[in-house]
N, C-alpha and C. Protein backbone atom coordinates (compact mmCIF):
# COMPACT_ATOMS: atom_id res chain seq x y z
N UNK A 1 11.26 -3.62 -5.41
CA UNK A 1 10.43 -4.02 -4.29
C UNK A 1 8.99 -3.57 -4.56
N UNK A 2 8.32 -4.91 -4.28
CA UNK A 2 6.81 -4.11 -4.45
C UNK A 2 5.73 -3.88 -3.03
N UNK A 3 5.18 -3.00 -2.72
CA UNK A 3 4.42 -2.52 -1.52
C UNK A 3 2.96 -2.86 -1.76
N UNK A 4 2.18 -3.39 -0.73
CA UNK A 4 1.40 -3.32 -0.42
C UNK A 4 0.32 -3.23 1.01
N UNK A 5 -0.19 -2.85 1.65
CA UNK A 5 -0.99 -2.36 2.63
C UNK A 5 -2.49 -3.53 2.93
N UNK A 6 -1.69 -4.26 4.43
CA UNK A 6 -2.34 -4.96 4.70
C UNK A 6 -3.29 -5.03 6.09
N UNK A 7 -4.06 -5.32 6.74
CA UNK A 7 -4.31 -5.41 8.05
C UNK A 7 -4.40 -6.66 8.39
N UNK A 8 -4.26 -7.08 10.13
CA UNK A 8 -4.28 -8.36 10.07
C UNK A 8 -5.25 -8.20 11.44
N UNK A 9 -5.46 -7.39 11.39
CA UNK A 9 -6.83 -7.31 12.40
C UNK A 9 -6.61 -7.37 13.72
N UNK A 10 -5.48 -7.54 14.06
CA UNK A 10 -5.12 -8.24 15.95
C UNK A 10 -5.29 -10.03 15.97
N UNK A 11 -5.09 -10.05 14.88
CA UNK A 11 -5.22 -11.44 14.41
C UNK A 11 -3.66 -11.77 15.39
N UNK A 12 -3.35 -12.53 16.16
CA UNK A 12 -1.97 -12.95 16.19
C UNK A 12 -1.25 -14.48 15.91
N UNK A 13 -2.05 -15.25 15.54
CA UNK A 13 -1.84 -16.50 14.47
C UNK A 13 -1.61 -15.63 13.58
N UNK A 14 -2.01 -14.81 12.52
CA UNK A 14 -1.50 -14.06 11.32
C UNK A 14 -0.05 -14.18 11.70
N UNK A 15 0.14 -12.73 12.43
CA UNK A 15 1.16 -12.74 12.49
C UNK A 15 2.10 -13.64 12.66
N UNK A 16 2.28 -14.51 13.63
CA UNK A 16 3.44 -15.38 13.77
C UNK A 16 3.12 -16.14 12.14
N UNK A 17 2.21 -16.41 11.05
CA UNK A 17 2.40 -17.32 10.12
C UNK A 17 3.12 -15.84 9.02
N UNK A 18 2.89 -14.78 9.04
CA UNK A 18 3.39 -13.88 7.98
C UNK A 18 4.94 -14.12 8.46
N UNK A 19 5.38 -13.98 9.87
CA UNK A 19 7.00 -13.98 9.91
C UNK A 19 7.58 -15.57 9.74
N UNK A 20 6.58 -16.58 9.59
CA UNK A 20 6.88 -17.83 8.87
C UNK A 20 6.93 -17.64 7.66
N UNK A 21 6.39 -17.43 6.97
CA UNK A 21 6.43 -16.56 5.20
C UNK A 21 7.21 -16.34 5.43
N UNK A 22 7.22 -15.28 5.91
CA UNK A 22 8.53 -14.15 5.10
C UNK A 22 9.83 -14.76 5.27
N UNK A 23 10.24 -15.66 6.41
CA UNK A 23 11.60 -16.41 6.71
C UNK A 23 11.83 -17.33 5.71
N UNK A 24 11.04 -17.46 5.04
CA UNK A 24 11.14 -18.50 3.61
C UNK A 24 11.43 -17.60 2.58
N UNK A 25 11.87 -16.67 2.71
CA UNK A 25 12.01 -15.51 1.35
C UNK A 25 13.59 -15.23 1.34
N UNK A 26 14.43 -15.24 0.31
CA UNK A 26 15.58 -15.05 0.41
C UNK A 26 16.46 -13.75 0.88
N UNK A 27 15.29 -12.57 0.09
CA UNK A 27 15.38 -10.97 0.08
C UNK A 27 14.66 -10.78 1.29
N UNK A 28 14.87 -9.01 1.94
CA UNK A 28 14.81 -8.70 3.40
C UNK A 28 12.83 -8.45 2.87
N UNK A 29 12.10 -8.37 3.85
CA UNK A 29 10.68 -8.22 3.42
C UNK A 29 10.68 -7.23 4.81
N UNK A 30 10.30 -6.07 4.76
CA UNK A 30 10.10 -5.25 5.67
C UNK A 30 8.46 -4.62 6.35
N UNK A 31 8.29 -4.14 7.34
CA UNK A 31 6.82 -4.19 7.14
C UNK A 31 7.14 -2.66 8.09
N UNK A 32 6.12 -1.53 7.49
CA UNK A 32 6.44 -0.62 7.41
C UNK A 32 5.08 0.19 8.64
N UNK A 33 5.03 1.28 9.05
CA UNK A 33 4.09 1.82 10.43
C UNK A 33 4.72 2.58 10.61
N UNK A 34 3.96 4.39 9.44
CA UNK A 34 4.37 5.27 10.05
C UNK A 34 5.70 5.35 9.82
N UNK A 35 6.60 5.90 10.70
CA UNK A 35 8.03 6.35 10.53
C UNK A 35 8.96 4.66 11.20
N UNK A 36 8.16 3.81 11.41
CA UNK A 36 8.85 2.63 11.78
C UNK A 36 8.80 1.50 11.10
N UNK A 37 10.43 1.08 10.93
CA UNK A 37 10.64 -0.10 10.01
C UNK A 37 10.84 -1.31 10.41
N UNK A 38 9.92 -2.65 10.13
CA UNK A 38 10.57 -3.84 10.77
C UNK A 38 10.56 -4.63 10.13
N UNK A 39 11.49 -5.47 10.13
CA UNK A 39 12.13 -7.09 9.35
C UNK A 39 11.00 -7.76 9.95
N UNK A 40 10.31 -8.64 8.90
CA UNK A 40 8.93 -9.13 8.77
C UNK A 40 9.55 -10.70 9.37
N UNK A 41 11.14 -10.89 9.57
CA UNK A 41 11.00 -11.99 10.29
C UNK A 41 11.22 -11.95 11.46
N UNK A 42 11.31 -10.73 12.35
CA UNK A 42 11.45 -10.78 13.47
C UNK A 42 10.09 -10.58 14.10
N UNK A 43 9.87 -11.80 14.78
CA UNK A 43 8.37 -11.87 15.68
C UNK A 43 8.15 -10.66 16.76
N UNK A 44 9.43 -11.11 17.72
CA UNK A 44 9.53 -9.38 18.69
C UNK A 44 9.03 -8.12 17.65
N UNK A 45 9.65 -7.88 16.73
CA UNK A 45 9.82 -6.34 15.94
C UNK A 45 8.08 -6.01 15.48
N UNK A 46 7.73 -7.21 14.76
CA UNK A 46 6.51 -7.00 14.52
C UNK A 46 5.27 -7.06 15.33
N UNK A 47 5.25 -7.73 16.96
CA UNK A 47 4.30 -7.47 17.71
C UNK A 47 4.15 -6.30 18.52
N UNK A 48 5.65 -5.62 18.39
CA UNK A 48 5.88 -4.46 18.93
C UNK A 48 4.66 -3.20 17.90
N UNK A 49 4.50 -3.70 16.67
CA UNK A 49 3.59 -2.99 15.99
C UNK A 49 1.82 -3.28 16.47
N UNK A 50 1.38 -1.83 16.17
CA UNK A 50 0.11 -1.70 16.54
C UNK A 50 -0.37 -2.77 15.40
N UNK A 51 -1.51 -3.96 15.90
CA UNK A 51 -1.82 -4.68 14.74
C UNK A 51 -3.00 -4.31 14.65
N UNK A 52 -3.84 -3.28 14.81
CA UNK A 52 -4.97 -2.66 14.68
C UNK A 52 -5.45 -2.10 13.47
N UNK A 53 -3.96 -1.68 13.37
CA UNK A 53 -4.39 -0.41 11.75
C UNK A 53 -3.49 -1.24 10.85
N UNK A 54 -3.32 -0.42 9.76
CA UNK A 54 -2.76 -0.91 8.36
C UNK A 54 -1.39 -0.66 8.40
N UNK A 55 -0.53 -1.77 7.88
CA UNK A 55 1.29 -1.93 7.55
C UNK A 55 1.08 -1.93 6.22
N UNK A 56 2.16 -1.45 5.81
CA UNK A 56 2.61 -1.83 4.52
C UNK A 56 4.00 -2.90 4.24
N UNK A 57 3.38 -3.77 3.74
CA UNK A 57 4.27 -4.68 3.25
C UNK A 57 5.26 -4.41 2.17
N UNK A 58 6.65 -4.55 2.49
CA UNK A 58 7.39 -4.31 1.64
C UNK A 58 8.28 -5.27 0.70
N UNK A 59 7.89 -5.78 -0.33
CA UNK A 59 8.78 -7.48 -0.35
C UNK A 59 9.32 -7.41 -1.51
N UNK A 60 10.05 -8.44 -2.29
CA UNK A 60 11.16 -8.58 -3.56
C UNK A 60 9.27 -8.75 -4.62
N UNK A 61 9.90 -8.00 -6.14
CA UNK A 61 8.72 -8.60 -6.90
C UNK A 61 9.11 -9.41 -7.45
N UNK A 62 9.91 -10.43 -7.39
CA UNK A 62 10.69 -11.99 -8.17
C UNK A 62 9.93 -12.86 -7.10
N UNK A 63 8.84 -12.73 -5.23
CA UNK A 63 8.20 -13.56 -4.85
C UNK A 63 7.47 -13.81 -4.47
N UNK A 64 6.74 -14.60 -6.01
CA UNK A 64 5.21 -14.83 -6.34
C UNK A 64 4.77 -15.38 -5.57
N UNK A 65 5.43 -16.10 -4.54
CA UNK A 65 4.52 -17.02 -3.45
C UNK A 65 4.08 -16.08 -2.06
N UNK A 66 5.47 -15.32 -1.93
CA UNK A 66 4.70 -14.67 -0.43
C UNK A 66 4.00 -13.60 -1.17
N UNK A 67 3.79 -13.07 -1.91
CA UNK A 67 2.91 -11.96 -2.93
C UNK A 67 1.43 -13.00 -2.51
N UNK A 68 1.42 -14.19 -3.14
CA UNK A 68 0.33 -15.02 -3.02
C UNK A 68 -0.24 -14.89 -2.08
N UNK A 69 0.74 -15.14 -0.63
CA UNK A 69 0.14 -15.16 0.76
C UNK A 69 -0.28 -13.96 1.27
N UNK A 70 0.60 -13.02 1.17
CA UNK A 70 0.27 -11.95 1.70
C UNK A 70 -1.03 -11.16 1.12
N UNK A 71 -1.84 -11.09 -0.04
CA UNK A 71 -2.63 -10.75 -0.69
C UNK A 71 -3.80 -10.96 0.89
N UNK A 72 -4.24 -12.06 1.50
CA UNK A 72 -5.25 -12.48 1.77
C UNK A 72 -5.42 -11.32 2.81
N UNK A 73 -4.00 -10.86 3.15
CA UNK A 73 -4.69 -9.26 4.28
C UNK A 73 -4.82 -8.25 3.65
N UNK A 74 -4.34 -7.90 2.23
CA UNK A 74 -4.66 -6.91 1.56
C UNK A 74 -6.25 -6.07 2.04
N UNK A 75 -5.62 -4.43 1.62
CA UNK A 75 -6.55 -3.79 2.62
C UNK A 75 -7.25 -3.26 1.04
C-alpha cells in the first residue's frame, strides 16, 4: 500500500468525486485522521472527517489511475 497526504480544502464536490474514485478500485483505499480510519468509499465515513486539515490516503500501489487522481490534492 502506498500513502500519501492530501487536503481537499472543505472542498465537498472533492469529496463525493474521491469516494467515486476510490469505488472504482478493486483493493480497500482507506483515508486516514489521526487515530481514525475510513473506507474512502463510504461518503457518510468520510464527511464525518474534518476536511480542513490533511488525510492521508491509503491505496493499492498496482493503481496508477486513482494514484493519478488523487495526486491533484497532494499536500
Amino acid at each position: 500500500m502506498k500513502e500519501l497526504k492530501i487536503n481537499v480544502k472543505n472542498n465537498a464536490q472533492a469529496i463525493v468525486d474521491i469516494v467515486n474514485e476510490a469505488s472504482k478500485v478493486n483493493n480497500g483505499i482507506v483515508i486516514k485522521l489521526n487515530h481514525f480510519f475510513v473506507d474512502a468509499t463510504s461518503i457518510v465515513g468520510i464527511f464525518s472527517l474534518d476536511p480542513s486539515v490533511d488525510w492521508i490516503v491509503s491505496y493499492p500501489e498496482e493503481d496508477i489511475e486513482f494514484e493519478n487522481y488523487i495526486k491533484q490534492f497532494a499536500v
